[in-house]
N, C-alpha and C. Protein backbone atom coordinates (compact mmCIF):
# COMPACT_ATOMS: atom_id res chain seq x y z
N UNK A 1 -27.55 -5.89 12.13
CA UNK A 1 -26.18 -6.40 12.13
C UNK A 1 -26.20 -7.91 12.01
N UNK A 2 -25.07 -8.58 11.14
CA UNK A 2 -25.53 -9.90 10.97
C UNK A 2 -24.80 -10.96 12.54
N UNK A 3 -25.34 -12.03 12.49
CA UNK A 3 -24.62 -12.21 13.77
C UNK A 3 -23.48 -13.09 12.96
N UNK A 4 -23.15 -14.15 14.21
CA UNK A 4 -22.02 -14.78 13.87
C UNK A 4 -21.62 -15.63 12.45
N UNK A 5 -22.76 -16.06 11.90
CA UNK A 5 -22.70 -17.04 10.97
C UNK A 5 -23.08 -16.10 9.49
N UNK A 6 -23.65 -15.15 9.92
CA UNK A 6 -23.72 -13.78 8.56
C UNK A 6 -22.32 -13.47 8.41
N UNK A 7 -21.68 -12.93 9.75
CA UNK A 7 -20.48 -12.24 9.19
C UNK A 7 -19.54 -13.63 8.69
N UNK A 8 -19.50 -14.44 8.69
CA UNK A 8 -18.86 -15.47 8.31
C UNK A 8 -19.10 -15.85 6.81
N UNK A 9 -19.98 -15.65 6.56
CA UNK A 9 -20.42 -15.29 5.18
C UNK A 9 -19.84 -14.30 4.32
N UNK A 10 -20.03 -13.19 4.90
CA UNK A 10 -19.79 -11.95 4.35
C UNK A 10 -18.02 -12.02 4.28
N UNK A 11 -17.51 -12.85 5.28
CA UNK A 11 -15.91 -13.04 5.49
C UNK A 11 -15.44 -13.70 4.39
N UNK A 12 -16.37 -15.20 4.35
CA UNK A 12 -15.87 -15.46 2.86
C UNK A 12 -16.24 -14.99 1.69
N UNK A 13 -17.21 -14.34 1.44
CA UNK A 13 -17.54 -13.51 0.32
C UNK A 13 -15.73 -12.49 -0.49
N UNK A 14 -16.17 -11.73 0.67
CA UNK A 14 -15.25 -10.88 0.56
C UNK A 14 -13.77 -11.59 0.27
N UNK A 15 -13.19 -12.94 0.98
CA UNK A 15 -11.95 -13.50 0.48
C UNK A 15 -12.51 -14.16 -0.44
N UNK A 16 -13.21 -14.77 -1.30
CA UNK A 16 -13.51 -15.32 -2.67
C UNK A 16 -12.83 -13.66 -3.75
N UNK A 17 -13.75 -12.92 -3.50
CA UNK A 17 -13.75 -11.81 -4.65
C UNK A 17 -12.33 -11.48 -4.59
N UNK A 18 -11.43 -11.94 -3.35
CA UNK A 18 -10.19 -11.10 -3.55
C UNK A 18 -9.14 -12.05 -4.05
N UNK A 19 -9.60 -13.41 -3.83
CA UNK A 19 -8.76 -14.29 -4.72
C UNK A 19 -9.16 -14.44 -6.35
N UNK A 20 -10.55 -14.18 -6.52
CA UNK A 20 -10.58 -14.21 -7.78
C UNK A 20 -10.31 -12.78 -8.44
N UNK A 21 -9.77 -11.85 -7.87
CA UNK A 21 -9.37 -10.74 -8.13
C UNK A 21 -7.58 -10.86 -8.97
N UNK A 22 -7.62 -11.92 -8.25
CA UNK A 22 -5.73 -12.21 -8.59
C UNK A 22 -5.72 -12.78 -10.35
N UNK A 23 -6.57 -13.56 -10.59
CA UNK A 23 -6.86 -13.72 -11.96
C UNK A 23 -7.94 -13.30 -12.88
N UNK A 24 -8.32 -11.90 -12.54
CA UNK A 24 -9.73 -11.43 -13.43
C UNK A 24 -9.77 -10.04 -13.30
N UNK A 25 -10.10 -9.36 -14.20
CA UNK A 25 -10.02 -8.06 -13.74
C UNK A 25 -11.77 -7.90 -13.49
N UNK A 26 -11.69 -6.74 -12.68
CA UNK A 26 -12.81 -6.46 -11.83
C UNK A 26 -14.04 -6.16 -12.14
N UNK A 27 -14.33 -5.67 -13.41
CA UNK A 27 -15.38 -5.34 -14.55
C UNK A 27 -15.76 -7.19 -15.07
N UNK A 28 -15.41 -8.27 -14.81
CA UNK A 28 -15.42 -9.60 -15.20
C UNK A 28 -16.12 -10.26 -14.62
N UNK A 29 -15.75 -9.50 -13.03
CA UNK A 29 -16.32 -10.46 -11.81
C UNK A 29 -17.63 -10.54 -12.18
N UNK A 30 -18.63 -11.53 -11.76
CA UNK A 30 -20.00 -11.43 -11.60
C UNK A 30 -20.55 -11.79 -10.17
N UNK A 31 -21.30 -11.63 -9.79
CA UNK A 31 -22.08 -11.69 -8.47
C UNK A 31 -22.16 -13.48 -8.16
N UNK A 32 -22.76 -13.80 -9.58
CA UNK A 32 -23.05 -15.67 -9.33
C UNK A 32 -21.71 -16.04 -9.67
N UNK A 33 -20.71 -15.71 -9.94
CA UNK A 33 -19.54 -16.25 -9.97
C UNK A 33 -18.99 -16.26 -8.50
N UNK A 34 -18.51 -15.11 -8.11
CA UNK A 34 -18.44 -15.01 -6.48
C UNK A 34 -19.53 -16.07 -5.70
N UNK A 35 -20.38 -15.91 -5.55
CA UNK A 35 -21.46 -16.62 -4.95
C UNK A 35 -21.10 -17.70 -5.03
N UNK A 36 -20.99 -18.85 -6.15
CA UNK A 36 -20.86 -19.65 -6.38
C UNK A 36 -19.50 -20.34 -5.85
N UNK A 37 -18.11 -19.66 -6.02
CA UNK A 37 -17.16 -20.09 -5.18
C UNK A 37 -17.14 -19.70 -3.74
N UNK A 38 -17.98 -19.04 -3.47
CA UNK A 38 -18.02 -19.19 -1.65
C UNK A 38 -19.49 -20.04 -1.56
N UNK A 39 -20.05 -20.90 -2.18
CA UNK A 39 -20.67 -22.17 -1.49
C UNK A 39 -22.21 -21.29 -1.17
N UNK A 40 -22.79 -20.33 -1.96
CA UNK A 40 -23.50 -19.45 -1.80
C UNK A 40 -24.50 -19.15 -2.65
N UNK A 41 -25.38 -18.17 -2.77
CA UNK A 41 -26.27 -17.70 -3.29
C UNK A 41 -26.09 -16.61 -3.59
N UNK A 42 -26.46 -16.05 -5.48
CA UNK A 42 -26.29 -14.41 -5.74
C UNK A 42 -27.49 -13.72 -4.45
N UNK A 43 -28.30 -14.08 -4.15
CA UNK A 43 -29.03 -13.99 -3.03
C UNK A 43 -28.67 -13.33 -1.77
N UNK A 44 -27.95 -14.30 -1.36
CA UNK A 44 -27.61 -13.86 -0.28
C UNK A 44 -26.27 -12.86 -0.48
N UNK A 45 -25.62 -12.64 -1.44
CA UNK A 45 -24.41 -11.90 -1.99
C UNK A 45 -24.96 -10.60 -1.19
N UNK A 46 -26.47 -9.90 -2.13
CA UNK A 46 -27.34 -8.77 -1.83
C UNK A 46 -27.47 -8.90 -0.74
N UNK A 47 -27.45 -9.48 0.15
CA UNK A 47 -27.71 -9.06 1.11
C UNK A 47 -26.51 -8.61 2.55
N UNK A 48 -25.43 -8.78 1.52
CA UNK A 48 -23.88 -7.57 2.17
C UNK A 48 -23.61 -6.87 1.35
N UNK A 49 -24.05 -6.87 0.17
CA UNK A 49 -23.50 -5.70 -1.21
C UNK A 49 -23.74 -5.51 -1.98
N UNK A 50 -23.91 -4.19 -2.27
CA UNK A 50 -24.87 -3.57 -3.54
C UNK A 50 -24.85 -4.00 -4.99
N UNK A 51 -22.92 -4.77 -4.67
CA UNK A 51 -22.62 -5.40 -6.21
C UNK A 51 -21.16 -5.62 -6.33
N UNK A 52 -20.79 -6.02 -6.90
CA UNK A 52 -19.29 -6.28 -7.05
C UNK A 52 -18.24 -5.25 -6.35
N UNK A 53 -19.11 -4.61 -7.03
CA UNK A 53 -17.74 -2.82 -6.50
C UNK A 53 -17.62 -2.34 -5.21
N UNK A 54 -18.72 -2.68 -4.70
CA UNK A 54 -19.09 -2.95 -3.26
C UNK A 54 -18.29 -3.43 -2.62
N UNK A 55 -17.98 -4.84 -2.99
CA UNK A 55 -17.14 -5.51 -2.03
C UNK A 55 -16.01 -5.06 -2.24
N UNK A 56 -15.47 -4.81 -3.24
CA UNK A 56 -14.10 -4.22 -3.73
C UNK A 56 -13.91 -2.94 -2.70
N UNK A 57 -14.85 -2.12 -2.82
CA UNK A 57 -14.53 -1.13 -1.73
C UNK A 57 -14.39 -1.25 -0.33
N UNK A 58 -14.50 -2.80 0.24
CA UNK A 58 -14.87 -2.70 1.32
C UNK A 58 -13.28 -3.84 1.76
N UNK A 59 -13.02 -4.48 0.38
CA UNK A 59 -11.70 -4.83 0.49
C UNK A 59 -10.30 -3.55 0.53
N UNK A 60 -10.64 -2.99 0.37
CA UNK A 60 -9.37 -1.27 0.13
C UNK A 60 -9.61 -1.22 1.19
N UNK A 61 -11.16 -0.60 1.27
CA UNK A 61 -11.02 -0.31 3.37
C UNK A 61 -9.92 -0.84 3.91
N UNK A 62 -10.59 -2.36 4.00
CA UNK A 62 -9.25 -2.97 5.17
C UNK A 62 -7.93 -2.86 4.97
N UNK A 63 -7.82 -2.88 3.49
CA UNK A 63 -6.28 -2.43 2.89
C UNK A 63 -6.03 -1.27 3.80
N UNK A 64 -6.92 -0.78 3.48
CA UNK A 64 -5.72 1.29 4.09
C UNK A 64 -5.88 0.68 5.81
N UNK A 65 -6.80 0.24 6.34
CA UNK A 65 -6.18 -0.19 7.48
C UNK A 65 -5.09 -0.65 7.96
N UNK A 66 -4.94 -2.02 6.96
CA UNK A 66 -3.68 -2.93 7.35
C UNK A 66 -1.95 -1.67 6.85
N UNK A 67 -2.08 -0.55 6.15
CA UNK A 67 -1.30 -0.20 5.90
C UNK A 67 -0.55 0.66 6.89
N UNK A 68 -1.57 0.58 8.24
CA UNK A 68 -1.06 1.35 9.23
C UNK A 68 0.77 0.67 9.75
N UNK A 69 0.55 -0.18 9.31
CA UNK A 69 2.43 -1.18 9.77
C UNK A 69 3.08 -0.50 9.10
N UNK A 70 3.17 0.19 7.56
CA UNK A 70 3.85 1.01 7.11
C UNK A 70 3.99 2.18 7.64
N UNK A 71 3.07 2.79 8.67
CA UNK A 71 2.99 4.23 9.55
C UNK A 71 4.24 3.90 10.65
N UNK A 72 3.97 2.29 11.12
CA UNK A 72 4.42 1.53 12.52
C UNK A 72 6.48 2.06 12.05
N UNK A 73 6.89 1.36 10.96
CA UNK A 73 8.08 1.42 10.40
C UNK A 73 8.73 2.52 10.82
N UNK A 74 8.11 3.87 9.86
CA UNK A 74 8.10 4.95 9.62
C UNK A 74 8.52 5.86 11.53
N UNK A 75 7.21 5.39 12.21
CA UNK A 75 7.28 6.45 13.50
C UNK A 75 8.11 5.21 14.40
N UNK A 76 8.06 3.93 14.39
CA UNK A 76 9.43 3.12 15.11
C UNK A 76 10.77 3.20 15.11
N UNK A 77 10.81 3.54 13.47
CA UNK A 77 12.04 3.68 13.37
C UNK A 77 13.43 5.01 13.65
N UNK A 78 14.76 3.95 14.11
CA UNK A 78 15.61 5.26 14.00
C UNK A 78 16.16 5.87 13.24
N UNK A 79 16.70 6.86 12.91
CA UNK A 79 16.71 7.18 11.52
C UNK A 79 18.26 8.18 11.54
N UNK A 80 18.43 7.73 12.63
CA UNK A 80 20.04 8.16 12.15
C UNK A 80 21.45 6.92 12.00
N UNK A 81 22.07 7.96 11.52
CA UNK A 81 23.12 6.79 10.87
C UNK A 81 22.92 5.24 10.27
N UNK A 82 23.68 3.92 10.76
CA UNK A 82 23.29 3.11 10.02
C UNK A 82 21.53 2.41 10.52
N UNK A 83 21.61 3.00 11.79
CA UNK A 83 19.87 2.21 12.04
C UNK A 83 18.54 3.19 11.13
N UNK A 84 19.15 4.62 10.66
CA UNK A 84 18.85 5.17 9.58
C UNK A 84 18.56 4.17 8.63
N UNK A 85 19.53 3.90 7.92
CA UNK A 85 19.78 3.21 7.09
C UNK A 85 18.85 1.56 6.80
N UNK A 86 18.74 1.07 8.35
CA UNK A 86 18.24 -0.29 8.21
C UNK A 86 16.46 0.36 8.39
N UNK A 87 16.22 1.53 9.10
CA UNK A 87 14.83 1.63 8.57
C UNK A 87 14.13 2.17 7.70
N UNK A 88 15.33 2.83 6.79
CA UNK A 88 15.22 2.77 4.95
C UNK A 88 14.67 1.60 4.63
N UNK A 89 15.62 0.43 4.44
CA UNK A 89 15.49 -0.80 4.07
C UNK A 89 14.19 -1.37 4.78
N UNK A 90 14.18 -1.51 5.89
CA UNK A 90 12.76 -1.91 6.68
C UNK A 90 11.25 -1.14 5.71
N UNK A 91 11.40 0.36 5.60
CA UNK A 91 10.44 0.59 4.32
C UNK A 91 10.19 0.60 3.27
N UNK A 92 11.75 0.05 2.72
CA UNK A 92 11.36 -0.33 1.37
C UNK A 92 11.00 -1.75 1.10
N UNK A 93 11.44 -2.65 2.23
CA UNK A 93 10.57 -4.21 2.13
C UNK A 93 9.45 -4.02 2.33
N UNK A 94 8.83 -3.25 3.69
CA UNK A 94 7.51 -3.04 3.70
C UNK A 94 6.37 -2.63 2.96
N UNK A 95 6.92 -1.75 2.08
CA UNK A 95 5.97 -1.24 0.70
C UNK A 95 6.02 -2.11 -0.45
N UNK A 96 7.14 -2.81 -0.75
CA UNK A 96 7.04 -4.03 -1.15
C UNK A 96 6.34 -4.66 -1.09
N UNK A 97 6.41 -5.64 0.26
CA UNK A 97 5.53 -6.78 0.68
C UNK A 97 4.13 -6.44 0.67
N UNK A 98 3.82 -4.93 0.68
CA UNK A 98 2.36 -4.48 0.96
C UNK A 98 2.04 -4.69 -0.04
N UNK A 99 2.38 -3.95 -1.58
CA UNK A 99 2.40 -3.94 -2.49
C UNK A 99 1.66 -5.60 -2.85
N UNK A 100 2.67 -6.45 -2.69
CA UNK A 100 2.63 -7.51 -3.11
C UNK A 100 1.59 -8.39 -2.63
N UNK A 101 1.18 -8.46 -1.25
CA UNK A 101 0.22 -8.92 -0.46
C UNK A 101 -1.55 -8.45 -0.78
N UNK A 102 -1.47 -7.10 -1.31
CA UNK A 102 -2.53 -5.91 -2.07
C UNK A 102 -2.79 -6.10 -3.18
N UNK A 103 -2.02 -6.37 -3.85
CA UNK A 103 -1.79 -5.99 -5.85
C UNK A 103 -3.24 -6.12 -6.16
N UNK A 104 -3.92 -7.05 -6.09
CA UNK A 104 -5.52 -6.94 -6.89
C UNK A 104 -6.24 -6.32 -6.68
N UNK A 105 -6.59 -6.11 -5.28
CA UNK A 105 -7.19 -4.39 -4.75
C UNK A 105 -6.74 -3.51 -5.30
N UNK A 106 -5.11 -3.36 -5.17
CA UNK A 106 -4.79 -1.88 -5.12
C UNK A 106 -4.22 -1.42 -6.94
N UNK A 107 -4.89 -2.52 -8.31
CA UNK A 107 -4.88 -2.66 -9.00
C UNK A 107 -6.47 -1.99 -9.25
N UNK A 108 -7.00 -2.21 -8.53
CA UNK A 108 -8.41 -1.80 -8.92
C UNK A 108 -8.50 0.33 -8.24
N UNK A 109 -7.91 -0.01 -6.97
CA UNK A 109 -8.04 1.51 -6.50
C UNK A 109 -7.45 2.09 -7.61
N UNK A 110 -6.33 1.82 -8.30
CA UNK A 110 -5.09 3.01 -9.09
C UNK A 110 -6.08 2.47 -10.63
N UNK A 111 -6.93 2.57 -10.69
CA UNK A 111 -7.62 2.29 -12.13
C UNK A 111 -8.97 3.07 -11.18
N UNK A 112 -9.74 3.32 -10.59
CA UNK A 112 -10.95 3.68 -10.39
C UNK A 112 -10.51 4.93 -9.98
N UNK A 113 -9.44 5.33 -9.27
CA UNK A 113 -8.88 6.67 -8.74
C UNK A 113 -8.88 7.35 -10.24
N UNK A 114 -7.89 6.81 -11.34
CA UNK A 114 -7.62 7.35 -12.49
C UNK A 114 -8.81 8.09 -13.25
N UNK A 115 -10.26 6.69 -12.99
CA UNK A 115 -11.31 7.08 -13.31
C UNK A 115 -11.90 8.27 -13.20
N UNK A 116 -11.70 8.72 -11.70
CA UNK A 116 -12.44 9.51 -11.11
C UNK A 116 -13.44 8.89 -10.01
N UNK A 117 -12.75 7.67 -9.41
CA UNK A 117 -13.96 7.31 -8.27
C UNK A 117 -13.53 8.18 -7.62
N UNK A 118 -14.45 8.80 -6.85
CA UNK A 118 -13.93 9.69 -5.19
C UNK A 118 -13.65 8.70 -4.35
N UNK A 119 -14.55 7.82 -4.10
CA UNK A 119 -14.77 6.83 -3.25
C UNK A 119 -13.18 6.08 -2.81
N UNK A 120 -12.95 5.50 -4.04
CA UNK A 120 -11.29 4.71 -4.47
C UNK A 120 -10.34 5.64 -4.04
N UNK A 121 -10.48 6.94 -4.56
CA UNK A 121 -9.49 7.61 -4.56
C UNK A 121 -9.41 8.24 -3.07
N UNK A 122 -10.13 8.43 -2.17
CA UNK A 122 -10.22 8.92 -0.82
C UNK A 122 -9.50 7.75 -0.22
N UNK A 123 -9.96 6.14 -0.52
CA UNK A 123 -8.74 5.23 -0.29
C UNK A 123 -7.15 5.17 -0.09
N UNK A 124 -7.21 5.91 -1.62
CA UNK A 124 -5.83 5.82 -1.99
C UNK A 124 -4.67 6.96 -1.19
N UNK A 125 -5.85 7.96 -1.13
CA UNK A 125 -4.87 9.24 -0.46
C UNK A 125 -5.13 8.88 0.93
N UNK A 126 -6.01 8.24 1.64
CA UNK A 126 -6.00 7.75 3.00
C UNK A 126 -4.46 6.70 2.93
N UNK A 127 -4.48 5.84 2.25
CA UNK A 127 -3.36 4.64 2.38
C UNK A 127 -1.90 5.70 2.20
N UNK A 128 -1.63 6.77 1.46
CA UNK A 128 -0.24 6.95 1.44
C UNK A 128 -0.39 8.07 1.90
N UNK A 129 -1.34 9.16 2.81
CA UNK A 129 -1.40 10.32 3.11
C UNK A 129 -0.90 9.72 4.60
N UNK A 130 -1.13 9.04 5.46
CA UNK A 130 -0.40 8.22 6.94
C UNK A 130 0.91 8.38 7.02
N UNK A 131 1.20 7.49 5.54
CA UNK A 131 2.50 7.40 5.31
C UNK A 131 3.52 8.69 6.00
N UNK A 132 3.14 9.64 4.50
CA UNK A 132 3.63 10.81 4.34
C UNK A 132 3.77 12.00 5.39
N UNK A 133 2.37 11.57 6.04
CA UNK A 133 2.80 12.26 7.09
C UNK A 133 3.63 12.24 8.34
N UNK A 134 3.97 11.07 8.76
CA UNK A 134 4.76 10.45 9.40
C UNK A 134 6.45 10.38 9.45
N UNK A 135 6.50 10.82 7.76
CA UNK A 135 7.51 10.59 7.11
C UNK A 135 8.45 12.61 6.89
N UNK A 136 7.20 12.99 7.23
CA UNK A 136 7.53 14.50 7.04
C UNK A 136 8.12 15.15 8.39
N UNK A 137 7.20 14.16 9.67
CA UNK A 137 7.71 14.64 11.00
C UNK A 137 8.91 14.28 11.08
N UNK A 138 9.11 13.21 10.46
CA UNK A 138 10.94 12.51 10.90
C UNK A 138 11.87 13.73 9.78
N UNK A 139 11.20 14.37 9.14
CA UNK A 139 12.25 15.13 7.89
C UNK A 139 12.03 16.58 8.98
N UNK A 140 11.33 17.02 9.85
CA UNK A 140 11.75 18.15 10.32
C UNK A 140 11.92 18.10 11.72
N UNK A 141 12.33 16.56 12.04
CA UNK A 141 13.28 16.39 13.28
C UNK A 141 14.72 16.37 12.71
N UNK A 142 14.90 15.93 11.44
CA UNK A 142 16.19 16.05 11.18
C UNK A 142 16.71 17.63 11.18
N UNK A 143 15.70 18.31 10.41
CA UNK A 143 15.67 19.88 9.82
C UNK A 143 16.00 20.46 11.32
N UNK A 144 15.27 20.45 12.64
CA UNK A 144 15.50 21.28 13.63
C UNK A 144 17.10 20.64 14.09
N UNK A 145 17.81 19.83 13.23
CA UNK A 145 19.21 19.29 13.88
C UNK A 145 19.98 19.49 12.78
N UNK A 146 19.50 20.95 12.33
CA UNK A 146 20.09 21.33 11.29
C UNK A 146 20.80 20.82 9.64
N UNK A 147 20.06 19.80 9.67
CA UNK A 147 20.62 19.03 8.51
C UNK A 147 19.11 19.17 7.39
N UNK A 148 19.62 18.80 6.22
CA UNK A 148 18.26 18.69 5.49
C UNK A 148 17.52 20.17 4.90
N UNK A 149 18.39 21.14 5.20
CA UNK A 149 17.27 22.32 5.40
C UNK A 149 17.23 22.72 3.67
N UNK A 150 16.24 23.72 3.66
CA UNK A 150 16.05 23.56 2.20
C UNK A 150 14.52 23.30 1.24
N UNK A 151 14.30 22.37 2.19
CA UNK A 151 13.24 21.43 1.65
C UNK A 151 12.04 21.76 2.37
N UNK A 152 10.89 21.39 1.63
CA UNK A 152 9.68 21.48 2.33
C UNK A 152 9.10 19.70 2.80
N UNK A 153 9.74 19.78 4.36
CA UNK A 153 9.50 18.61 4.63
C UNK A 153 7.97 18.08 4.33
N UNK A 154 6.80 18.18 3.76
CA UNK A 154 5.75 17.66 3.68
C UNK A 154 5.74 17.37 1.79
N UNK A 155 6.49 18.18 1.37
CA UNK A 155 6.57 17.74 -0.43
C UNK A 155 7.67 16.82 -0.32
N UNK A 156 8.44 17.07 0.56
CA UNK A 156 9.50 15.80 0.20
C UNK A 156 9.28 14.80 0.56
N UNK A 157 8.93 14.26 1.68
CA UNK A 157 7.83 13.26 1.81
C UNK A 157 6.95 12.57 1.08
N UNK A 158 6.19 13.43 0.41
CA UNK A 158 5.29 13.17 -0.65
C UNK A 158 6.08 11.96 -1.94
N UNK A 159 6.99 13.25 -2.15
CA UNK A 159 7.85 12.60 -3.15
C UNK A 159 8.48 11.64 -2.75
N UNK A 160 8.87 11.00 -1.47
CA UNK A 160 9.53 9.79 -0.85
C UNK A 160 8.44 8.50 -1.00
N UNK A 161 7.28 8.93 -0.72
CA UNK A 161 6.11 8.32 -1.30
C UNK A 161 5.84 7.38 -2.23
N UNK A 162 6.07 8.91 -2.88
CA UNK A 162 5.70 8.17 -4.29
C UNK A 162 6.57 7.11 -5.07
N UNK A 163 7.75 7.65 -4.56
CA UNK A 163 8.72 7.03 -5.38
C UNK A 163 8.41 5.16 -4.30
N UNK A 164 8.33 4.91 -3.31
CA UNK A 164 8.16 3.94 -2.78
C UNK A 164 7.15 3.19 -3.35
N UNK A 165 5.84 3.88 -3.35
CA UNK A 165 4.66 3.16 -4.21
C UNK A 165 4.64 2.77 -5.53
N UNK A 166 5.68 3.61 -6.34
CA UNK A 166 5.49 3.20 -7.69
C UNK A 166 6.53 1.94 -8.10
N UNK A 167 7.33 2.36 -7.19
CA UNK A 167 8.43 0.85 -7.09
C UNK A 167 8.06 -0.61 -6.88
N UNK A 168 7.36 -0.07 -5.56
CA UNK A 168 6.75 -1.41 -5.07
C UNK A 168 5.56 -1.71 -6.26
N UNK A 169 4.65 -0.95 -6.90
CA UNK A 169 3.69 -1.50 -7.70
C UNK A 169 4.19 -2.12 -8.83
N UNK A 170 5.65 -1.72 -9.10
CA UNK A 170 6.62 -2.27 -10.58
C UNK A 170 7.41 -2.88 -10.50
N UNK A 171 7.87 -3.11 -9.28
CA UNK A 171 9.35 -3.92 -9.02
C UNK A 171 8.85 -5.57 -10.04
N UNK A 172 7.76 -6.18 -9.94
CA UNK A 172 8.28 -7.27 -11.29
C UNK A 172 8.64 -6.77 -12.47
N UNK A 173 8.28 -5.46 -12.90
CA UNK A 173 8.73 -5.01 -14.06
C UNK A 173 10.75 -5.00 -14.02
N UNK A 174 11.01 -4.27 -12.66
CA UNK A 174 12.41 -4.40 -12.81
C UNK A 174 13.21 -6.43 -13.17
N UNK A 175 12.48 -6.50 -12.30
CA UNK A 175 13.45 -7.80 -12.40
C UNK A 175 12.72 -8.97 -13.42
N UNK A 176 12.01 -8.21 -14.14
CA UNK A 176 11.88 -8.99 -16.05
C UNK A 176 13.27 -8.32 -16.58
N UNK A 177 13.41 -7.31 -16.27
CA UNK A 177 14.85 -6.62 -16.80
C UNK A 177 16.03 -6.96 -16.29
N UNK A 178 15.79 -8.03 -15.75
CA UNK A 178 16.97 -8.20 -15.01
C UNK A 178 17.79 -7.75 -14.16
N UNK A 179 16.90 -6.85 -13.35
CA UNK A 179 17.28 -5.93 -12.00
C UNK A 179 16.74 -7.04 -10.77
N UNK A 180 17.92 -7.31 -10.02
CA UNK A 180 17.23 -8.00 -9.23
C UNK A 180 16.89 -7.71 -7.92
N UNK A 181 15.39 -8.62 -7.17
CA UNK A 181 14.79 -7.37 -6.49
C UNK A 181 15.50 -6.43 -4.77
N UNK A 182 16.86 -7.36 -4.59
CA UNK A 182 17.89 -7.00 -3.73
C UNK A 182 18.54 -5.68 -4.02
N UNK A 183 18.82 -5.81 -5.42
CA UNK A 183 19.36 -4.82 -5.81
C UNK A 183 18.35 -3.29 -5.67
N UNK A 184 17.05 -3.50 -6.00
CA UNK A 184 16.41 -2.70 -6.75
C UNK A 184 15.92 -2.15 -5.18
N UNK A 185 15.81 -3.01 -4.35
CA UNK A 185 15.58 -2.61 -2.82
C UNK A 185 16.80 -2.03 -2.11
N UNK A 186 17.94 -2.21 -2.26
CA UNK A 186 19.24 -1.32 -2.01
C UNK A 186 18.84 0.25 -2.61
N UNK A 187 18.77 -0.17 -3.86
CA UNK A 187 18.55 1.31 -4.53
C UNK A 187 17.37 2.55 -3.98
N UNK A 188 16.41 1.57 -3.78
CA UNK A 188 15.21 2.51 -3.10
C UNK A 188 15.47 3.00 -1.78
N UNK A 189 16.00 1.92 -1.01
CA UNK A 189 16.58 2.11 0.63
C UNK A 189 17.44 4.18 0.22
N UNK A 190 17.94 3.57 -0.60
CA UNK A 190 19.19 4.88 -0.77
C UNK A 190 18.47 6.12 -1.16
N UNK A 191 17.29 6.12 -2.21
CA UNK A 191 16.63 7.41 -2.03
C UNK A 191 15.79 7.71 -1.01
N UNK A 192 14.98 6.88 -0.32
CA UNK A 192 14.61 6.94 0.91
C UNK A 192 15.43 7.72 2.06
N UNK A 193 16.17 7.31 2.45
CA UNK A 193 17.71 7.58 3.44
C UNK A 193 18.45 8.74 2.86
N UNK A 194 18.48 9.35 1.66
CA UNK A 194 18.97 10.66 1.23
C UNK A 194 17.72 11.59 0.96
N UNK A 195 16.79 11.29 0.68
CA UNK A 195 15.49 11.93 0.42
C UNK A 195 15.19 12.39 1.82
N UNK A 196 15.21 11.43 3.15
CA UNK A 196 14.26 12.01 4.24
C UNK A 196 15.94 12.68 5.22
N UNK A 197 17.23 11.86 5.19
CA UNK A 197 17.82 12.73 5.89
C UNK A 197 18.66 14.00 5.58
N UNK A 198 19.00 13.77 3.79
CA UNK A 198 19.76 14.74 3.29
C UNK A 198 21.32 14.29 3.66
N UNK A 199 21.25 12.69 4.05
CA UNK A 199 23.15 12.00 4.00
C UNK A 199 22.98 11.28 2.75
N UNK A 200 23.98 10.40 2.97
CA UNK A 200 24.63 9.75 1.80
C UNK A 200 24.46 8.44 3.01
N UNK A 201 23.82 7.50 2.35
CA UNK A 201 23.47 5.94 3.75
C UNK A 201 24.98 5.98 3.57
N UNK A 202 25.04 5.52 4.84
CA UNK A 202 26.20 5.29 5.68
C UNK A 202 27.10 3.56 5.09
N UNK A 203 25.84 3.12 5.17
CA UNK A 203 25.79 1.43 4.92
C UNK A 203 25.24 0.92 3.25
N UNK A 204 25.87 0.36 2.91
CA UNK A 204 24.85 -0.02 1.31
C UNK A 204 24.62 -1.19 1.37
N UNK A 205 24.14 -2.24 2.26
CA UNK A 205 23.92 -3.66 2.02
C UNK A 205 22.83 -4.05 2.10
C-alpha cells in the first residue's frame, strides 16, 4: 500500500488524466503525457496503473460512488404534491449537475459500455441501477396509496432513468437549439413527477 506521499501521487495522477480528459479523447491520452503534467515519471505512472484505461476505470469508480447524492435526492425526498414536485426538480438539477461535473469519464464509460467493456459497463449499470432502484420503491409507495397502478414500478423507473440520463448527457444539445436549460429542466421535472406519481405536477415553475 503506498503511504502518504504515493497516494498523493496517484491523487494527482488520476486528476491530471481527468482534466486532460475534458480536451482529448481517451485513445489520445499517453502515459508520458499524463506523467508529464503531474510533475512525474511514465515510471512511476506503472507503478499505480497498468495504463491509461486503468486510471480511467478507477476514475468511474469514484464516479458511481459520488452518484450516491442522486440515491440521497431520490430516498430524501417528498414526493407528494408540490414538495413532489420540488423533488422532481431537485433530480432533474442533480442529474444535470452530475452529468456535467462527469462528462469526460462518463463520455468514456457510454463509448466502452457500447464497446462491450464489461468492466465500464458494470460501472454504468452500478451508477443508474441505485438510482432506479430507489426510484421504484417511491413508485410502489405511491401504488400501495392506490394511485399509479398499472405499471411495473421497476420498468418505470428504469424508464424515468433513462430519460434523466440522456437529458442530462444532451441538454447542451437542447440549448444550441435554443431550448433553454430552465425550460428544458421544467420539462424533465414534469416527466419525472408524472412518470413516478401518475399526477399532473401540481406546480410548473
Amino acid at each position: 500500500m503506498p503511504g502518504r506521499r504515493g497516494r498523493a501521487t496517484r491523487q494527482r495522477l488520476l486528476e491530471r488524466t481527468a482534466e486532460m480528459l475534458r480536451t482529448e479523447t481517451y485513445r489520445d491520452l499517453k502515459v508520458i503525457d499524463i506523467a508529464r503534467e503531474a510533475g512525474t515519471s511514465p515510471a512511476t505512472f506503472y507503478q499505480y496503473f497498468a495504463d491509461v484505461e486503468a486510471a480511467i476505470l478507477v476514475l468511474a469508480e469514484d464516479m458511481a460512488v459520488d452518484a450516491e447524492k442522486l440515491v440521497q435526492i431520490v430516498a430524501d425526498g417528498d414526493w407528494k404534491g408540490k414538495a413532489g414536485w420540488r423533488t422532481s426538480l431537485a433530480l432533474a438539477d442533480g442529474f444535470v449537475e452530475f452529468w456535467d461535473q462527469h462528462r469526460p469519464v462518463l463520455r468514456v464509460v457510454e463509448l466502452t459500455t457500447t464497446e462491450g467493456d464489461r468492466r465500464f459497463r458494470t460501472i454504468r449499470v452500478q451508477l443508474l441501477n441505485a438510482v432506479t432502484v430507489e426510484l421504484a420503491k417511491v413508485t410502489e409507495g405511491v401504488q400501495a396509496e392506490g394511485k399509479n397502478l398499472g405499471v411495473d414500478a421497476t420498468a418505470n423507473a428504469g424508464v424515468v432513468v433513462t430519460l434523466l440520463a440522456n437529458v442530462a448527457a444532451h441538454h447542451s444539445g437542447f440549448e444550441a437549439w435554443d431550448m433553454p436549460i430552465d425550460k428544458v429542466r421544467t420539462s424533465l421535472a414534469r416527466h419525472v413527477y408524472w412518470g413516478i406519481t401518475g399526477q399532473k405536477p401540481p406546480v410548473a415553475d
